[in-house]
Protein backbone atom coordinates (compact mmCIF):
# COMPACT_ATOMS: atom_id res chain seq x y z
CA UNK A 1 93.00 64.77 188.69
CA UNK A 2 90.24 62.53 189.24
CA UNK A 3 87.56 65.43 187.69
CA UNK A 4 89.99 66.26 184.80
CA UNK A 5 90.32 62.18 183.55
CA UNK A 6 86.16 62.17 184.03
CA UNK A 7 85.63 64.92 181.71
CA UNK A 8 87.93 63.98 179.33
CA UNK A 9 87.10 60.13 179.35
CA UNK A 10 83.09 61.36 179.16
CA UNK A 11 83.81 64.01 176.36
CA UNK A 12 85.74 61.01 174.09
CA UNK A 13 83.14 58.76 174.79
CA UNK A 14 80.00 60.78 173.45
CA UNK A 15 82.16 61.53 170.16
CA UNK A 16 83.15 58.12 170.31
CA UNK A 17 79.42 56.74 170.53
CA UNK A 18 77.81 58.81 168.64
CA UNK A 19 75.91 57.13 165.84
CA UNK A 20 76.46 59.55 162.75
CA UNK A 21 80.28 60.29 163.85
CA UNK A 22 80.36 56.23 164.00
CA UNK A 23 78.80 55.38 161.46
CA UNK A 24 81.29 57.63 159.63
CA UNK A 25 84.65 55.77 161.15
CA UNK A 26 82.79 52.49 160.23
CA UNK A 27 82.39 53.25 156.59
CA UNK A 28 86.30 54.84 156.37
CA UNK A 29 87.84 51.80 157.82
CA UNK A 30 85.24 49.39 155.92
CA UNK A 31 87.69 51.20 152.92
CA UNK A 32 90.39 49.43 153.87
CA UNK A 33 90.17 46.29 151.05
CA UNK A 34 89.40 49.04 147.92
CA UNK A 35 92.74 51.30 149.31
CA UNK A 36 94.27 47.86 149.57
CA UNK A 37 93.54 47.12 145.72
CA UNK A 38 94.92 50.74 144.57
CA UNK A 39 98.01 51.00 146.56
CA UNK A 40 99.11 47.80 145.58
CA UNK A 41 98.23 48.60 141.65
CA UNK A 42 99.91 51.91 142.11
CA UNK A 43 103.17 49.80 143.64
CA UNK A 44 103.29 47.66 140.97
CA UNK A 45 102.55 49.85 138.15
CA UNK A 46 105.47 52.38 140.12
CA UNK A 47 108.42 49.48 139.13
CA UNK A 48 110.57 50.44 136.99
CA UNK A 49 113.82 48.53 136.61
CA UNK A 50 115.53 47.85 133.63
CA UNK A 51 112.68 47.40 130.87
CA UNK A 52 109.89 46.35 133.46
CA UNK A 53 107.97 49.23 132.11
CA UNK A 54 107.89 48.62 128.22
CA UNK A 55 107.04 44.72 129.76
CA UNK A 56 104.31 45.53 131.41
CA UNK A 57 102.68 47.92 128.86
CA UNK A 58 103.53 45.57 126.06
CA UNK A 59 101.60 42.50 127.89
CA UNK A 60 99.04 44.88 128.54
CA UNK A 61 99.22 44.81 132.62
CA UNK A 62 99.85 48.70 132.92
CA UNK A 63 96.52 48.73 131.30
CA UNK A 64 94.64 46.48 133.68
CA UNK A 65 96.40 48.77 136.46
CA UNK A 66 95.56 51.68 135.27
CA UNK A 67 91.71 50.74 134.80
CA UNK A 68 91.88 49.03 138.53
CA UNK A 69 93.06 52.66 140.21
CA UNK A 70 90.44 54.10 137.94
CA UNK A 71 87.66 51.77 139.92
CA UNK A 72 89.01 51.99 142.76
CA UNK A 73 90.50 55.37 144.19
CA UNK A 74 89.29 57.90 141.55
CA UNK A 75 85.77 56.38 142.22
CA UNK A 76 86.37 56.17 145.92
CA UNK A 77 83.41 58.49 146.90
CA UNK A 78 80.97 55.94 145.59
CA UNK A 79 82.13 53.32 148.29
CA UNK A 80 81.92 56.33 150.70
CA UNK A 81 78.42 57.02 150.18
CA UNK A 82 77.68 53.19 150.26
CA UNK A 83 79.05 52.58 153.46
CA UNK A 84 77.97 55.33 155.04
CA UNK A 85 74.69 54.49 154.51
CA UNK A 86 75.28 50.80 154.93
CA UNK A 87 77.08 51.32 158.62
CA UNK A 88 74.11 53.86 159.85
CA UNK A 89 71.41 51.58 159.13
CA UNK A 90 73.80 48.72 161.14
CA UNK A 91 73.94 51.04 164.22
CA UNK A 92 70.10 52.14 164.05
CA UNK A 93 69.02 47.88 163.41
CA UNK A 94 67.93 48.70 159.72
CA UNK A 95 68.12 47.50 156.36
CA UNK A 96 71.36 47.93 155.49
CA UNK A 97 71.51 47.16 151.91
CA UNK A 98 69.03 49.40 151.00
CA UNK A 99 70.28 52.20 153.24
CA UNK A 100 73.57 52.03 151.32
CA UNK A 101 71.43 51.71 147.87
CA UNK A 102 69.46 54.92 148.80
CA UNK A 103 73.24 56.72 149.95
CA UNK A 104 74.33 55.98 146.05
CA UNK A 105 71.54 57.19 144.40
CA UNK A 106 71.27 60.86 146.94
CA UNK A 107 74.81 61.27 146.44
CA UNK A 108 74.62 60.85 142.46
CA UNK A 109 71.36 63.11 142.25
CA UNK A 110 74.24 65.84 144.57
CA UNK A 111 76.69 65.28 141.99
CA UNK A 112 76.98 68.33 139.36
CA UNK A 113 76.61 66.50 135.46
CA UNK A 114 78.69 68.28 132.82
CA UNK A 115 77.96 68.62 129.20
CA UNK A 116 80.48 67.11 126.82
CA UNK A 117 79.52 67.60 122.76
CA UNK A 118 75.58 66.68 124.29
CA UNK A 119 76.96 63.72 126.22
CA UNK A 120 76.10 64.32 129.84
CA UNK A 121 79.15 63.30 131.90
CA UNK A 122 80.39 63.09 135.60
CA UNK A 123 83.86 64.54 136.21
CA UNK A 124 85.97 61.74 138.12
CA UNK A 125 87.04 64.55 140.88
CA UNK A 126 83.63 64.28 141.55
CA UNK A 127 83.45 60.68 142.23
CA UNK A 128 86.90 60.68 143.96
CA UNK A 129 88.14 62.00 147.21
CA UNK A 130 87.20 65.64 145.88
CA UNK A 131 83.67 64.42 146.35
CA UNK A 132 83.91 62.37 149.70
CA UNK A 133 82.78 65.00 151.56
CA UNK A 134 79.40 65.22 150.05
CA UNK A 135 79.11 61.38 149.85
CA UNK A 136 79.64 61.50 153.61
CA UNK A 137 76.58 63.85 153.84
CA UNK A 138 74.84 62.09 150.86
CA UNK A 139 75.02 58.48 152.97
CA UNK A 140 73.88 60.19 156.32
CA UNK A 141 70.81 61.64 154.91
CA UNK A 142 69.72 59.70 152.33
CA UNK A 143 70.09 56.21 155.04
CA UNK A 144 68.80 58.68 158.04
CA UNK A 145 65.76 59.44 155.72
CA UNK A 146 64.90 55.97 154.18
CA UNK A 147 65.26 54.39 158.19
CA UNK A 148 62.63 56.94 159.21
CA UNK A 149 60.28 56.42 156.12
CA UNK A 150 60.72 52.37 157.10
CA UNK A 151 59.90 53.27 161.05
CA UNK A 152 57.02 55.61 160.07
CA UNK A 153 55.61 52.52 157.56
CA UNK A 154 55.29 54.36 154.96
CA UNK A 155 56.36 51.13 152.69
CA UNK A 156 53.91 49.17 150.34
CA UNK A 157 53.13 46.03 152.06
CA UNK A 158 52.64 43.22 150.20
CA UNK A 159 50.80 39.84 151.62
CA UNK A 160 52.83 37.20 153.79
CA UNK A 161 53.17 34.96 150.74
CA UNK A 162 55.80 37.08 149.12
CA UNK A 163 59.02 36.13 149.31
CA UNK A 164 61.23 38.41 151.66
CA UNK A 165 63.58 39.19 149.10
CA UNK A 166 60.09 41.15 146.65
CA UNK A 167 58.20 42.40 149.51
CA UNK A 168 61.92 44.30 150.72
CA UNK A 169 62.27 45.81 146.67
CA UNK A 170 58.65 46.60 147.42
CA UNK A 171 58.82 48.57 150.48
CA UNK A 172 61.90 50.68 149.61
CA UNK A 173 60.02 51.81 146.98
CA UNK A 174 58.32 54.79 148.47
CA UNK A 175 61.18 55.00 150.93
CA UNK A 176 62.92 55.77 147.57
CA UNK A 177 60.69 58.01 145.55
CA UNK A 178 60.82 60.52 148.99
CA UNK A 179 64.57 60.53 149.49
CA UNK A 180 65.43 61.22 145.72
CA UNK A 181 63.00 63.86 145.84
CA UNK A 182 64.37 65.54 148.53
CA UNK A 183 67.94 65.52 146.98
CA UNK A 184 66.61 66.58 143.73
CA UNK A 185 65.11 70.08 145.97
CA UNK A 186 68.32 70.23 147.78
CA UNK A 187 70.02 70.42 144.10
CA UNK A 188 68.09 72.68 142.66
CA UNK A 189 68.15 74.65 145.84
CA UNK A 190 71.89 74.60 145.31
CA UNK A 191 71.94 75.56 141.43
CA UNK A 192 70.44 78.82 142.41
CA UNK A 193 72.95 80.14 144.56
CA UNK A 194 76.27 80.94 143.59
CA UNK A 195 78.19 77.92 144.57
CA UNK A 196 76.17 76.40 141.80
CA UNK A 197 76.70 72.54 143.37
CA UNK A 198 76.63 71.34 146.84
CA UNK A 199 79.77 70.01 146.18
CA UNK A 200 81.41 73.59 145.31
CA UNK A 201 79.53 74.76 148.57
CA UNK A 202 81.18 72.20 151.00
CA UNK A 203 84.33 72.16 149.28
CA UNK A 204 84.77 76.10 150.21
CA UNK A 205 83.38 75.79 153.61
CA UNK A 206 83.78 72.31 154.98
CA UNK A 207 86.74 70.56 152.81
CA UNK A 208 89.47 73.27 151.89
CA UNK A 209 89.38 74.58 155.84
CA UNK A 210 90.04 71.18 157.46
CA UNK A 211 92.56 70.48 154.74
CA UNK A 212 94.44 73.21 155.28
CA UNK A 213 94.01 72.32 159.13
CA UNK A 214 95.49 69.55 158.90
CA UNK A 215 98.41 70.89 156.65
CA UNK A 216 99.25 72.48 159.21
CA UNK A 217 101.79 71.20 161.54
CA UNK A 218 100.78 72.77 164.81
CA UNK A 219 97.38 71.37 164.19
CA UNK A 220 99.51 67.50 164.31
CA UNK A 221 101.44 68.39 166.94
CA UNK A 222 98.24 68.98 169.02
CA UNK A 223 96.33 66.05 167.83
CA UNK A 224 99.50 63.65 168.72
CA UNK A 225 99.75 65.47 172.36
CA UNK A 226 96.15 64.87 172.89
CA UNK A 227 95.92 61.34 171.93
CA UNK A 228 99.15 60.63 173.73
CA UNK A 229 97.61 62.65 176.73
CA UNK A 230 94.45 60.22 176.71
CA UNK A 231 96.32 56.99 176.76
CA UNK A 232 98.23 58.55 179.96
CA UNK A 233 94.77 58.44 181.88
CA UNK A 234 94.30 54.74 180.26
CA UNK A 235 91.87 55.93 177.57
CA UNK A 236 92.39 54.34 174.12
CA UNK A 237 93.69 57.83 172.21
CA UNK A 238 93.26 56.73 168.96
CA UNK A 239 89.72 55.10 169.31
CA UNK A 240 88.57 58.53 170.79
CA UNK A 241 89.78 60.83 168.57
CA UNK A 242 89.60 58.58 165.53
CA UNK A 243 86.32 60.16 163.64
CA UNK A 244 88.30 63.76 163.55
CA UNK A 245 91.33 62.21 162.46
CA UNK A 246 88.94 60.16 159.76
CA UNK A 247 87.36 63.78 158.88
CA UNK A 248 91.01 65.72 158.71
CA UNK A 249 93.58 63.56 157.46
CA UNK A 250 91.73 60.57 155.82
CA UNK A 251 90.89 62.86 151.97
CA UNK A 252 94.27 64.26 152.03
CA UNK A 253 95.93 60.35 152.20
CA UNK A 254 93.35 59.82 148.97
CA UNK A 255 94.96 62.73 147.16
CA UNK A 256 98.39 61.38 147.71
CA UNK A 257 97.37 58.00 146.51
CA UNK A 258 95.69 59.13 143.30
CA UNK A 259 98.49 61.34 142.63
CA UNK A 260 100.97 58.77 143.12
CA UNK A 261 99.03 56.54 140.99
CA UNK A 262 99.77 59.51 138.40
CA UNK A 263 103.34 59.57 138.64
CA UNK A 264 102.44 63.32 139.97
CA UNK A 265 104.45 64.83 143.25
CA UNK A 266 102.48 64.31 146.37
CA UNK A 267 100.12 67.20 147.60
CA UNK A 268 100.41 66.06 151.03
CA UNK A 269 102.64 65.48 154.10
CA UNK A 270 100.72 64.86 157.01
CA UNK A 271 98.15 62.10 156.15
CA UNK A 272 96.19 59.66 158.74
CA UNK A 273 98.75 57.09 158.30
CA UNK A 274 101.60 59.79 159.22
CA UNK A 275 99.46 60.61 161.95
CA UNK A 276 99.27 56.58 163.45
CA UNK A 277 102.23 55.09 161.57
CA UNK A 278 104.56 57.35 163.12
CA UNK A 279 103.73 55.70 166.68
CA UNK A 280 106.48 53.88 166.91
CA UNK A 281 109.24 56.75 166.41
CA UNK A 282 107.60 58.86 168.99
CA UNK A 283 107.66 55.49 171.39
CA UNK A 284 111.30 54.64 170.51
CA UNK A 285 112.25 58.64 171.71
CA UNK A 286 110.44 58.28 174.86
CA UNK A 287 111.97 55.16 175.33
CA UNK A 288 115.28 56.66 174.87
CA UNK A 289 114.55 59.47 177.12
CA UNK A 290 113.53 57.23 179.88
CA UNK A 291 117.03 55.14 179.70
CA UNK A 292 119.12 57.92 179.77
CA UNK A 293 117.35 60.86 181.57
CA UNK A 294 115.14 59.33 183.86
CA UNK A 295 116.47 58.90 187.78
CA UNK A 296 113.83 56.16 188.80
CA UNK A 297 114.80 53.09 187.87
CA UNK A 298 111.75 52.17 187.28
CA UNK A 299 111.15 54.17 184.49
CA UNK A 300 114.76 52.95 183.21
CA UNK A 301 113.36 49.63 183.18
CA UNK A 302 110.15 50.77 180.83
CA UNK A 303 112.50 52.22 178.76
CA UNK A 304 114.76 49.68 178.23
CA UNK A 305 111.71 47.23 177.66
CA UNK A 306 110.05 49.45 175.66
CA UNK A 307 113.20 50.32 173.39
CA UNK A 308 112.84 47.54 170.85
CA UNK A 309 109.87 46.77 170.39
CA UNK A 310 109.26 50.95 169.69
CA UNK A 311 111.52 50.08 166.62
CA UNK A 312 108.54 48.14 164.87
CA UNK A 313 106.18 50.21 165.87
CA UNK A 314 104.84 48.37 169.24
CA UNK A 315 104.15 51.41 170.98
CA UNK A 316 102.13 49.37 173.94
CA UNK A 317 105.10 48.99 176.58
CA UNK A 318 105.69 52.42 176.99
CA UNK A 319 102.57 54.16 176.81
CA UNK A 320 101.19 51.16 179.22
CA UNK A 321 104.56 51.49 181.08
CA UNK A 322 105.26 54.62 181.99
CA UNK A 323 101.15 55.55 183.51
């Protein structure tokens, strides 16, 4: 049992630690304050009793809700790329603001323009979560090659009497001129095959598949079991698992939120907050279990400890309890 709870805690731990997947988890839970903004515009612009709706559109806040989703979660792949970038260069001891500068501008050079009446336009699926999965790859590449222009120096230097803030503008310069150029290749590379975009090609192999993986409700069953399975040996489940459930359930929680934001049915049951929010059900059942099919008394005791605080989602007495 001992060489089982080794391999498992040693196989968590290198996904856990390792600097792209973390950088990654950073930058989704760094989204936390821009989700914040649109689900509480979608809330508010969702009321509608008695004349609340004609209120709000006549005093012109449906408006200013509408245009806050519109920044927020239909642009959401822009913060991606950002903090991507921005939470790479922190683990690797870099300049993080122009790591997440040089994310922005790789995954905008990625992104396919379209022509409307001569007007060259970006499509907002692009820019939302339809696009996160390039802005993920966008931010690790773009940051990954800036930090290793920076560490090979090639930066113009400028003399000790410039301020900081002119001789850093300075040195991402070059830094800047080789990372768009590489995305510019990496575009036209793509506009010659027939995917067209990079953004058609890792929608059809990366995005749709773990989509539909985590549609799928064995797929949650076996995520749950495992994290629950980890926290029996003492291990942290979430924590360890949480970059795969940031890379299968995070987008479609983003397509429910922009659709609800819509009006528009949701696309999606199993999201990462039914994944982690539903902690406290699966708790209170265990609990439950414990009080009434359990001989040790001991494990009555857990139970009936663990029972209402289960209710509010404190999952911590029984899953510390029971081990």
């Amino acid at each position: 049992m001992k060489n089982v709870k080794d391999a498992i805690l040693n196989g968590a731990i290198k996904i856990q630690n390792n600097t792209y997947m973390r950088a990654i988890s950073n930058a989704m839970m760094g989204l936390m304050p821009v989700m914040m903004i649109s689900s509480i515009a979608s809330l508010i612009n969702a009321i509608n009793i008695g004349p609340t709706q004609q209120i709000m559109e006549q005093i012109g806040l449906k408006a200013l809700l509408t245009q806050m989703n519109a920044m927020t979660i239909d642009v959401i792949s822009l913060y991606v790329a950002f903090l991507v970038g921005y939470k790479l260069a922190e683990q690797l001891k870099a300049d993080q603001l122009n790591a997440g500068l040089m994310s922005v501008v790789s995954f905008l050079i990625l992104s396919p323009i379209s022509l409307l009446e001569e007007t060259k336009t970006l499509k907002l699926e692009t820019l939302g979560s339809g696009g996160m999965f390039v802005a993920m790859f966008a931010g690790l590449i773009g940051a990954r090659i800036y930090i290793l222009c920076v560490n090979k120096n090639l930066v113009i230097k400028m003399p000790e009497s410039v301020p900081p803030i002119v001789n850093k503008s300075f040195a991402a310069i070059v830094p800047a001129v080789i990372v768009s150029t590489v995305m510019g290749i990496i575009y036209v590379v793509m506009s010659l095959t027939p995917y067209g975009t990079l953004t058609s090609m890792i929608y059809t192999w990366v995005q749709a598949p773990l989509t539909s993986l985590g549609a799928n409700v064995f797929t949650c069953m076996i995520i749950v079991a495992f994290i629950e399975f980890l926290w029996f040996f003492g291990i942290h489940g979430v924590l360890a698992v949480y970059p795969v459930l940031m890379l299968v359930f995070y987008q479609p929680g983003l397509d429910n939120l922009a659709a609800y934001s819509a009006g528009a049915a949701l696309p999606h049951l199993f999201t990462i907050g039914f994944i982690l929010n539903n902690r406290g059900a699966r708790s209170f059942a265990v609990a439950l279990l414990a009080i009434f099919s359990c001989k040790s008394e001991q494990l009555k005791a857990v139970g009936k400890v663990g029972l209402i605080p289960s209710m509010f989602g404190i999952s911590e007495p029984v899953k510390f309890g029971i081990p």
